[in-house]
N, C-alpha and C. Protein backbone atom coordinates (compact mmCIF):
# COMPACT_ATOMS: atom_id res chain seq x y z
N UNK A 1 204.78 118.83 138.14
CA UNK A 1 205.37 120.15 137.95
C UNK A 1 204.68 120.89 136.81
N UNK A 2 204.52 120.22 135.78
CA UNK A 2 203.56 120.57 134.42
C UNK A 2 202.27 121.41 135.06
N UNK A 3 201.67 120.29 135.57
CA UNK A 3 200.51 120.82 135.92
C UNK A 3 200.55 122.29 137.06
N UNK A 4 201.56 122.16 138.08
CA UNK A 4 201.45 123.48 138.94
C UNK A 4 202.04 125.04 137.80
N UNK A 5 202.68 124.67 136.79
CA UNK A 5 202.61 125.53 136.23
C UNK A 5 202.04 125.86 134.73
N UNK A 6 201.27 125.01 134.89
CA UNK A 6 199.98 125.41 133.79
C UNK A 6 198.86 126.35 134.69
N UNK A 7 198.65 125.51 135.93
CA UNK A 7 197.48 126.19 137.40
C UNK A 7 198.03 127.50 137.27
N UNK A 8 199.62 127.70 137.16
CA UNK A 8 200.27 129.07 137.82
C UNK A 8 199.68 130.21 136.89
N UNK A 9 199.71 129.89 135.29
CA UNK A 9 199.77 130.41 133.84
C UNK A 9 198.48 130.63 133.73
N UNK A 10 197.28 130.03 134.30
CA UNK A 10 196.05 130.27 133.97
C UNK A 10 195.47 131.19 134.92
N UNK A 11 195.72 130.77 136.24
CA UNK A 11 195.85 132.04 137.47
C UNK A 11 196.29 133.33 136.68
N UNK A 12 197.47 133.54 136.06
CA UNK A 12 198.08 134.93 136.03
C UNK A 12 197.10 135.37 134.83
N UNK A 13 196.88 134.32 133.46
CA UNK A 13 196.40 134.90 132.20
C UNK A 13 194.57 135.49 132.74
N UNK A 14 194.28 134.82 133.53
CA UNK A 14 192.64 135.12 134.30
C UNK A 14 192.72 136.65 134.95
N UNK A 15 194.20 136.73 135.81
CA UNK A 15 194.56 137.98 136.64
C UNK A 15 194.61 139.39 135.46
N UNK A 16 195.66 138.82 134.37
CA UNK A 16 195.21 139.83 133.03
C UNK A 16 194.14 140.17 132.53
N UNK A 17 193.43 139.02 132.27
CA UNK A 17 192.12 139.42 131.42
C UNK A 17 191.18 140.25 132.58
N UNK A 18 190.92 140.01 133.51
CA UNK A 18 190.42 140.97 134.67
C UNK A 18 191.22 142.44 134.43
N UNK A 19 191.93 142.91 134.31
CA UNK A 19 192.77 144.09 134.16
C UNK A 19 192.31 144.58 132.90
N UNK A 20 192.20 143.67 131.44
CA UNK A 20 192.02 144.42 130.38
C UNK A 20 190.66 144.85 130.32
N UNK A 21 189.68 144.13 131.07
CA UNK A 21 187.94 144.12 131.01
C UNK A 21 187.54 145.50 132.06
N UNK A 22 188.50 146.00 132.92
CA UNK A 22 188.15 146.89 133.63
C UNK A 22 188.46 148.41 132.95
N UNK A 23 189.01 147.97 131.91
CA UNK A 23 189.48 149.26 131.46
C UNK A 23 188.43 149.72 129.63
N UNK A 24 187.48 149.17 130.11
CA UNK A 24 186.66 149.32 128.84
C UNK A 24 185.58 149.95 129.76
N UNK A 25 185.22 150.73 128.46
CA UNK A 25 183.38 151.78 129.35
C UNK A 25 182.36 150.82 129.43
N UNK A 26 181.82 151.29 130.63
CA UNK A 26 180.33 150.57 130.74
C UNK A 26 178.93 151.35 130.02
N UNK A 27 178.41 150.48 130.17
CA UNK A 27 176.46 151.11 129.39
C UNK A 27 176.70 152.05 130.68
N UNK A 28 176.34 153.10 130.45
CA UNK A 28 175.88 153.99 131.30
C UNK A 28 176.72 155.34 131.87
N UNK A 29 177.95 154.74 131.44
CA UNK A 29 178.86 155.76 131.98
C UNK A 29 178.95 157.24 131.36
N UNK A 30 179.46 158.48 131.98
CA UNK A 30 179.62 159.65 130.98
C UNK A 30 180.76 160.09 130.52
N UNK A 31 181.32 160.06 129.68
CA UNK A 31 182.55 160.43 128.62
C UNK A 31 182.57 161.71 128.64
N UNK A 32 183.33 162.91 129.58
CA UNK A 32 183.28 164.16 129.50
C UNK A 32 184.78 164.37 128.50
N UNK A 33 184.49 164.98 127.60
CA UNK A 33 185.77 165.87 126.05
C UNK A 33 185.81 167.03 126.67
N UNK A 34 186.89 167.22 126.85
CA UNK A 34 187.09 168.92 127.23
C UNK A 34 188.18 169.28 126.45
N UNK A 35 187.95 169.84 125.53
CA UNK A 35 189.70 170.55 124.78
C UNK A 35 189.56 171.88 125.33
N UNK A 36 191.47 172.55 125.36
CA UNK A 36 191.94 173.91 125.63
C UNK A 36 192.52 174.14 124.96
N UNK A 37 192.08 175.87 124.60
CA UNK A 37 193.58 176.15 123.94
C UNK A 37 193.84 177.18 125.37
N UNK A 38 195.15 176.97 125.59
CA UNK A 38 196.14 177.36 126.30
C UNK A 38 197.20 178.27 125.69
N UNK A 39 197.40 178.93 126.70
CA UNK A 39 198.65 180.24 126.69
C UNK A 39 199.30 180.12 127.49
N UNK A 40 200.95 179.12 127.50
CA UNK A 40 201.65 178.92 128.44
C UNK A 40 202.60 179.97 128.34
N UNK A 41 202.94 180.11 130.03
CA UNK A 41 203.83 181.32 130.62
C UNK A 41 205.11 181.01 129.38
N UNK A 42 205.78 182.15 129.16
CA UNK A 42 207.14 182.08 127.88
C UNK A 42 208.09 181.37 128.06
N UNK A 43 207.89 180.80 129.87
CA UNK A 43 209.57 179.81 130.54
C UNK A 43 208.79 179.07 130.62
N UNK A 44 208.04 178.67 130.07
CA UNK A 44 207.23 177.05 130.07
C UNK A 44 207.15 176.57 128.93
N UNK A 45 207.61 175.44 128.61
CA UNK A 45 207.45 174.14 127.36
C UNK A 45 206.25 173.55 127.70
N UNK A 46 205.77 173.09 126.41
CA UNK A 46 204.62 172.58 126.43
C UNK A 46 204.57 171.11 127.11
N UNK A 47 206.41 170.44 126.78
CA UNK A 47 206.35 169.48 127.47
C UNK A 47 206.37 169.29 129.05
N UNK A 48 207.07 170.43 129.54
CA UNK A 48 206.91 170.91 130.96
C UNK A 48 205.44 170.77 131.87
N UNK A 49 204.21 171.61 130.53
CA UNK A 49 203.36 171.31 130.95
C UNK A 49 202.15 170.15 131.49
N UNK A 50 203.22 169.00 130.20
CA UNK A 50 202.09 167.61 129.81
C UNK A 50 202.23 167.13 131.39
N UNK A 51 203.96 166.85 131.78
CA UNK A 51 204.49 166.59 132.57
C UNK A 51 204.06 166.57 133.98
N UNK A 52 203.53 168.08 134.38
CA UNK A 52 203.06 167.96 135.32
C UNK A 52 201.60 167.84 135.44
N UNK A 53 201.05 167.79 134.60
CA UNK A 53 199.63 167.28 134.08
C UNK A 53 199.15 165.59 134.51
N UNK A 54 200.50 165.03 133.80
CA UNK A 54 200.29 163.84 133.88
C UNK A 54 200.49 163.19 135.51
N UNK A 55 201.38 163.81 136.05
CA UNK A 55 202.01 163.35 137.24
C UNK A 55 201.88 164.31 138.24
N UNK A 56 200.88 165.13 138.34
CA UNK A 56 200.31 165.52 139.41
C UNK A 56 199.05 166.14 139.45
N UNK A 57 198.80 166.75 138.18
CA UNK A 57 197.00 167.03 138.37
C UNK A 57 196.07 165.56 138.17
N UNK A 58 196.58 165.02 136.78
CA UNK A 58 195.26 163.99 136.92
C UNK A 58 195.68 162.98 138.24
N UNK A 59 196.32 162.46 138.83
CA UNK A 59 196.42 161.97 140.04
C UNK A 59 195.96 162.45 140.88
N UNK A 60 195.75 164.10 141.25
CA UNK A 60 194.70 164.40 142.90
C UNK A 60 193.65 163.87 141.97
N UNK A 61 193.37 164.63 140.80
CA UNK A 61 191.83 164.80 140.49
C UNK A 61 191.12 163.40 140.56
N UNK A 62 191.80 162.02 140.24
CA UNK A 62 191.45 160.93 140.28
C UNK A 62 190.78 160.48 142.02
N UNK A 63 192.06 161.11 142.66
CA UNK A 63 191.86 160.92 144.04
C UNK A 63 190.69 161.66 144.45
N UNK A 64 190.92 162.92 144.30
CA UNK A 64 188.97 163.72 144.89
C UNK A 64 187.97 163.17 144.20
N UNK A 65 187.65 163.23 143.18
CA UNK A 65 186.07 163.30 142.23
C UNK A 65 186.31 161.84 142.48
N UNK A 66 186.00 160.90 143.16
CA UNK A 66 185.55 159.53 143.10
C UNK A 66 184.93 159.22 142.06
N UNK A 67 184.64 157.90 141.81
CA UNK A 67 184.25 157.36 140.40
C UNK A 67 184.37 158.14 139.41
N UNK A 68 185.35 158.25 139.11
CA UNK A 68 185.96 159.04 138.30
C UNK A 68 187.16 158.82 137.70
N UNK A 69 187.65 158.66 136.75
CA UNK A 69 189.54 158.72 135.69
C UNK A 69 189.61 159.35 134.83
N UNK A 70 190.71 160.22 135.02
CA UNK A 70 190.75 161.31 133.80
C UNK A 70 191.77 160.77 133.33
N UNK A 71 191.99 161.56 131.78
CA UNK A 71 192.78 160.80 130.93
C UNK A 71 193.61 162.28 129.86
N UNK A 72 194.79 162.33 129.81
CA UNK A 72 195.01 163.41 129.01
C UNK A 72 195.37 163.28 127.10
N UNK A 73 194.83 164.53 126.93
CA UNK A 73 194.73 164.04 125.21
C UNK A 73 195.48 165.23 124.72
N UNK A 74 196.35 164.61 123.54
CA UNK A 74 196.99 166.13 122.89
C UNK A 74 196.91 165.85 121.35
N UNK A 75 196.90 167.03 120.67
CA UNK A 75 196.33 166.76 119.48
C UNK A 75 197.12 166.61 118.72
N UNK A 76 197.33 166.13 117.85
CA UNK A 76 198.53 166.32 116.62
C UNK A 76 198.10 166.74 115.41
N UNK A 77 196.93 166.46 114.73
CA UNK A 77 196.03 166.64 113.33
C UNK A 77 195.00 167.52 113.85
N UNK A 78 194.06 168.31 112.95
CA UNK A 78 193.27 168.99 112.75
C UNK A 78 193.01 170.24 113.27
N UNK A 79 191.77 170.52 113.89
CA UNK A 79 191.40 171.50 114.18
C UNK A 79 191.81 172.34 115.20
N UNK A 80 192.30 171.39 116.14
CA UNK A 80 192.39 171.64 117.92
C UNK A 80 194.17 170.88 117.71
N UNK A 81 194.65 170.58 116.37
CA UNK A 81 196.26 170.66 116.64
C UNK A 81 196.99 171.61 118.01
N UNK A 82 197.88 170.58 118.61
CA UNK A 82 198.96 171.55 119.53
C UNK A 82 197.68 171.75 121.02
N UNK A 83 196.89 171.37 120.98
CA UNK A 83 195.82 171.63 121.96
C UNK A 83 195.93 170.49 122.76
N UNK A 84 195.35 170.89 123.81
CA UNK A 84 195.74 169.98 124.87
C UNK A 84 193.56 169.55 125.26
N UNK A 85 193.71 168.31 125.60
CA UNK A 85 192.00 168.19 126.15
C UNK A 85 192.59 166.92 127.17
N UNK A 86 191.12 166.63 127.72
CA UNK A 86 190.60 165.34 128.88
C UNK A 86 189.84 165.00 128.24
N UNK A 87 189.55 163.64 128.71
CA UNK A 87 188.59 162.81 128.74
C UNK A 87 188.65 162.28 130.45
N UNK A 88 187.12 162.58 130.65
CA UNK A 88 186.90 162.11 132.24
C UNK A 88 185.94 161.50 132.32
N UNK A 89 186.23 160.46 132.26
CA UNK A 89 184.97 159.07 132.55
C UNK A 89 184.56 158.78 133.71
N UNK A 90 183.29 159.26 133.72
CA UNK A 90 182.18 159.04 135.07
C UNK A 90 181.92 157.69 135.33
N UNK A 91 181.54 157.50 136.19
CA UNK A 91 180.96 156.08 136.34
C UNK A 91 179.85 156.08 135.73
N UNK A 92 179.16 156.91 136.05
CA UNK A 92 177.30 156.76 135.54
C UNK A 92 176.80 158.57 135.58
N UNK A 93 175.64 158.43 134.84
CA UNK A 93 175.09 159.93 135.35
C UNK A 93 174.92 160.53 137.00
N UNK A 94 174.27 160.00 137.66
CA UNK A 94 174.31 159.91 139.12
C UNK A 94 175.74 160.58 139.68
N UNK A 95 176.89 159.72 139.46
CA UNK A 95 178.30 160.35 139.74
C UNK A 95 178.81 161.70 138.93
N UNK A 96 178.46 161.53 137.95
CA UNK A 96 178.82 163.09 137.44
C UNK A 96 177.98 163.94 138.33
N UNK A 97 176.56 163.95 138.24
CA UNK A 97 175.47 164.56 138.74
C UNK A 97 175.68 164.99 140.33
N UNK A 98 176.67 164.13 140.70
CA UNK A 98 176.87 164.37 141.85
C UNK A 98 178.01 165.37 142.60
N UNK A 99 178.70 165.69 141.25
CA UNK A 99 179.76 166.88 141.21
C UNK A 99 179.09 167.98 140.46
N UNK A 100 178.53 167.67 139.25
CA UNK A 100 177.76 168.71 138.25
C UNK A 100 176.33 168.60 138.07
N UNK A 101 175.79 168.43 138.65
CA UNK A 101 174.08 168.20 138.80
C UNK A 101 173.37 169.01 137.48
N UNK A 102 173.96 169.94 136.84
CA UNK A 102 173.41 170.95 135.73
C UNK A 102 174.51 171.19 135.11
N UNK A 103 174.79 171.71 133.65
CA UNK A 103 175.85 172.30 133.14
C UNK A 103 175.69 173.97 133.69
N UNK A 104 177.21 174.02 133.71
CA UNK A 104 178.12 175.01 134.33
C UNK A 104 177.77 175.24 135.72
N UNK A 105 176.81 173.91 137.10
CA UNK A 105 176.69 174.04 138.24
C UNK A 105 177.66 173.23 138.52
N UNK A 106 178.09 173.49 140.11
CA UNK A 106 178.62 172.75 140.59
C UNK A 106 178.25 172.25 142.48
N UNK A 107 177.77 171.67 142.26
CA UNK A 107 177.45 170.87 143.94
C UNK A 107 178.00 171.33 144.77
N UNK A 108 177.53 171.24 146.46
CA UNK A 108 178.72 171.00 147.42
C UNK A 108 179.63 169.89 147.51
N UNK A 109 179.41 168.91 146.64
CA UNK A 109 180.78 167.98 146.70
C UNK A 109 181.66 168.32 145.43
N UNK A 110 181.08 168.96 144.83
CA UNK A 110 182.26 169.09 143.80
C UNK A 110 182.99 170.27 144.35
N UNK A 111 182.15 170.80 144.79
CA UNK A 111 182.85 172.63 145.43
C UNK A 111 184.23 171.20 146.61
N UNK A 112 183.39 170.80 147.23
CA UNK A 112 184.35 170.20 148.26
C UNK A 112 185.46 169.90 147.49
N UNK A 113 185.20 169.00 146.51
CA UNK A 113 186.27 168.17 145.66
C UNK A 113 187.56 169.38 145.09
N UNK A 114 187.10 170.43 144.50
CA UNK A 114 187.38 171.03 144.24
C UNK A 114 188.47 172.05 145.27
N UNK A 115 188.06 171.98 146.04
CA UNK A 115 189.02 172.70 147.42
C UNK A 115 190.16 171.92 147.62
N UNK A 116 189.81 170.71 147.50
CA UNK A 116 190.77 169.49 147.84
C UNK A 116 191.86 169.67 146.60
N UNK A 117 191.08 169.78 145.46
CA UNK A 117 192.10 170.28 144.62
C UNK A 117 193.00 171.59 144.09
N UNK A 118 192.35 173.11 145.22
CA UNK A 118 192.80 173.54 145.28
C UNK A 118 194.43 174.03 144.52
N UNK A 119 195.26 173.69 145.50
CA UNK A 119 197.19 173.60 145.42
C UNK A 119 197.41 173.18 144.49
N UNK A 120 197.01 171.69 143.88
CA UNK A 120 197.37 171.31 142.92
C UNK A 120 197.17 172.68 141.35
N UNK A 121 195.43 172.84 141.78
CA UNK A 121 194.96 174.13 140.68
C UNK A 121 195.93 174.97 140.40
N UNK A 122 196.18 175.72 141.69
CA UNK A 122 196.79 176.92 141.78
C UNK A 122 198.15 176.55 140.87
N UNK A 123 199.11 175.60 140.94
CA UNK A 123 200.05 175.43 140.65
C UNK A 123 200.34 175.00 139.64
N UNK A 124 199.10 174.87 138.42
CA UNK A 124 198.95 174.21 137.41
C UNK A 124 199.12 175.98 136.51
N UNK A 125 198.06 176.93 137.41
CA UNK A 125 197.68 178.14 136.73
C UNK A 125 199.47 179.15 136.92
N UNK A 126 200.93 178.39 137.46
CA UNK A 126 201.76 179.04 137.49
C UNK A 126 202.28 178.35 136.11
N UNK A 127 202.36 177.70 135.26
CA UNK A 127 202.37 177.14 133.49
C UNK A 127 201.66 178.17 132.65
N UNK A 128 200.77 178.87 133.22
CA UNK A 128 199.70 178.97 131.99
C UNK A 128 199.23 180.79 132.29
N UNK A 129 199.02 181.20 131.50
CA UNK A 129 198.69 182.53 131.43
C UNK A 129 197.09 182.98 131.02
N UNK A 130 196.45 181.97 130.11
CA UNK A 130 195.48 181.71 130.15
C UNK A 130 194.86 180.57 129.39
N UNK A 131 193.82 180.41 129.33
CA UNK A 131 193.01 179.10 129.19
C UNK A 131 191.52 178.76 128.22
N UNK A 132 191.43 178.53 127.54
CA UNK A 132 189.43 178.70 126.95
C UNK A 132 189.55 177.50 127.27
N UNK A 133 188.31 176.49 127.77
CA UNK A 133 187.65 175.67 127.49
C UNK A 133 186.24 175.24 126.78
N UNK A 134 186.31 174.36 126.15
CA UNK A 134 185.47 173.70 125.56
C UNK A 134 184.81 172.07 126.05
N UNK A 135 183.66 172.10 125.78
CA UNK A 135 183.62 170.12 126.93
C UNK A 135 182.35 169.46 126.71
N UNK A 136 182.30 168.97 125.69
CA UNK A 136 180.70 168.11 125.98
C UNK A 136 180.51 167.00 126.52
N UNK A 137 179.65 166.74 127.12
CA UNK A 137 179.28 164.77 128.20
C UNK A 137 178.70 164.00 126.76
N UNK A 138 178.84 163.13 126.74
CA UNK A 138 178.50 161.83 126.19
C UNK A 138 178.59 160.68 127.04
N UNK A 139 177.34 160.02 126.56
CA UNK A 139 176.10 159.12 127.43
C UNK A 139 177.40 157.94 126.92
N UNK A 140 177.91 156.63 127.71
CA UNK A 140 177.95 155.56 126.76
C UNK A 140 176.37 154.60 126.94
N UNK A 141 176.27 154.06 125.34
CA UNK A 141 174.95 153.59 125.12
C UNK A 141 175.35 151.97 125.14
């Protein structure tokens, strides 16, 4: 009995460590920073906004842009306090390249991707009144 559940404990702790190793960047991948400052509509909370941020934009966007996970960031200290940004980790240059081939281009698959995300867009831009962005790629080395 010892032994089937030591087998069981090393199975599951192996099943973890696989989970924590997938969630670290690889050599090669691209780290896109995008901060906003935002102007949410006057019947919108900012928490209203995270909200549906979290639980329905980055979920299509994960789903269209393949090799791809976005991640949402909000600021509390400095410059970009109260600001809202992403982080969207590419798989590799190639996969970004393959939505953004140039800065400020965008492909026919990202245009595609982008259609797909459509509804979700539109319904993000009924929160917000307006928007600046900011966004640089970083290589991981």
């Amino acid at each position: 009995m010892k032994t089937k559940t030591f087998l069981l404990l090393l199975l599951l702790s192996g099943l973890f460590m696989s989970q924590l190793s997938a969630q670290t960047l690889k050599k090669g991948a691209v780290v896109a920073i995008h901060t906003y400052s935002f102007t949410l509509n006057p019947d919108v909370t900012l928490n209203q906004f995270i909200d549906f941020i979290m639980n329905k934009y980055i979920p299509e966007s994960d789903k269209d842009f393949a090799g791809t996970k976005m991640y949402l960031l909000t600021a509390d200290r400095g410059e970009k306090k109260n600001q809202i940004g992403f982080i969207i980790v590419f798989e590799s240059v190639p996969v970004r390249d393959r939505y953004y081939p140039a800065a400020d281009k965008t492909s026919p698959e990202g245009e595609a991707a982008n259609a797909k995300m459509k509804a979700v867009s539109d319904e993000m831009m009924k929160f917000v009144i307006d928007y600046t962005p900011v966004y640089t790629d970083w290589i991981v080395k």
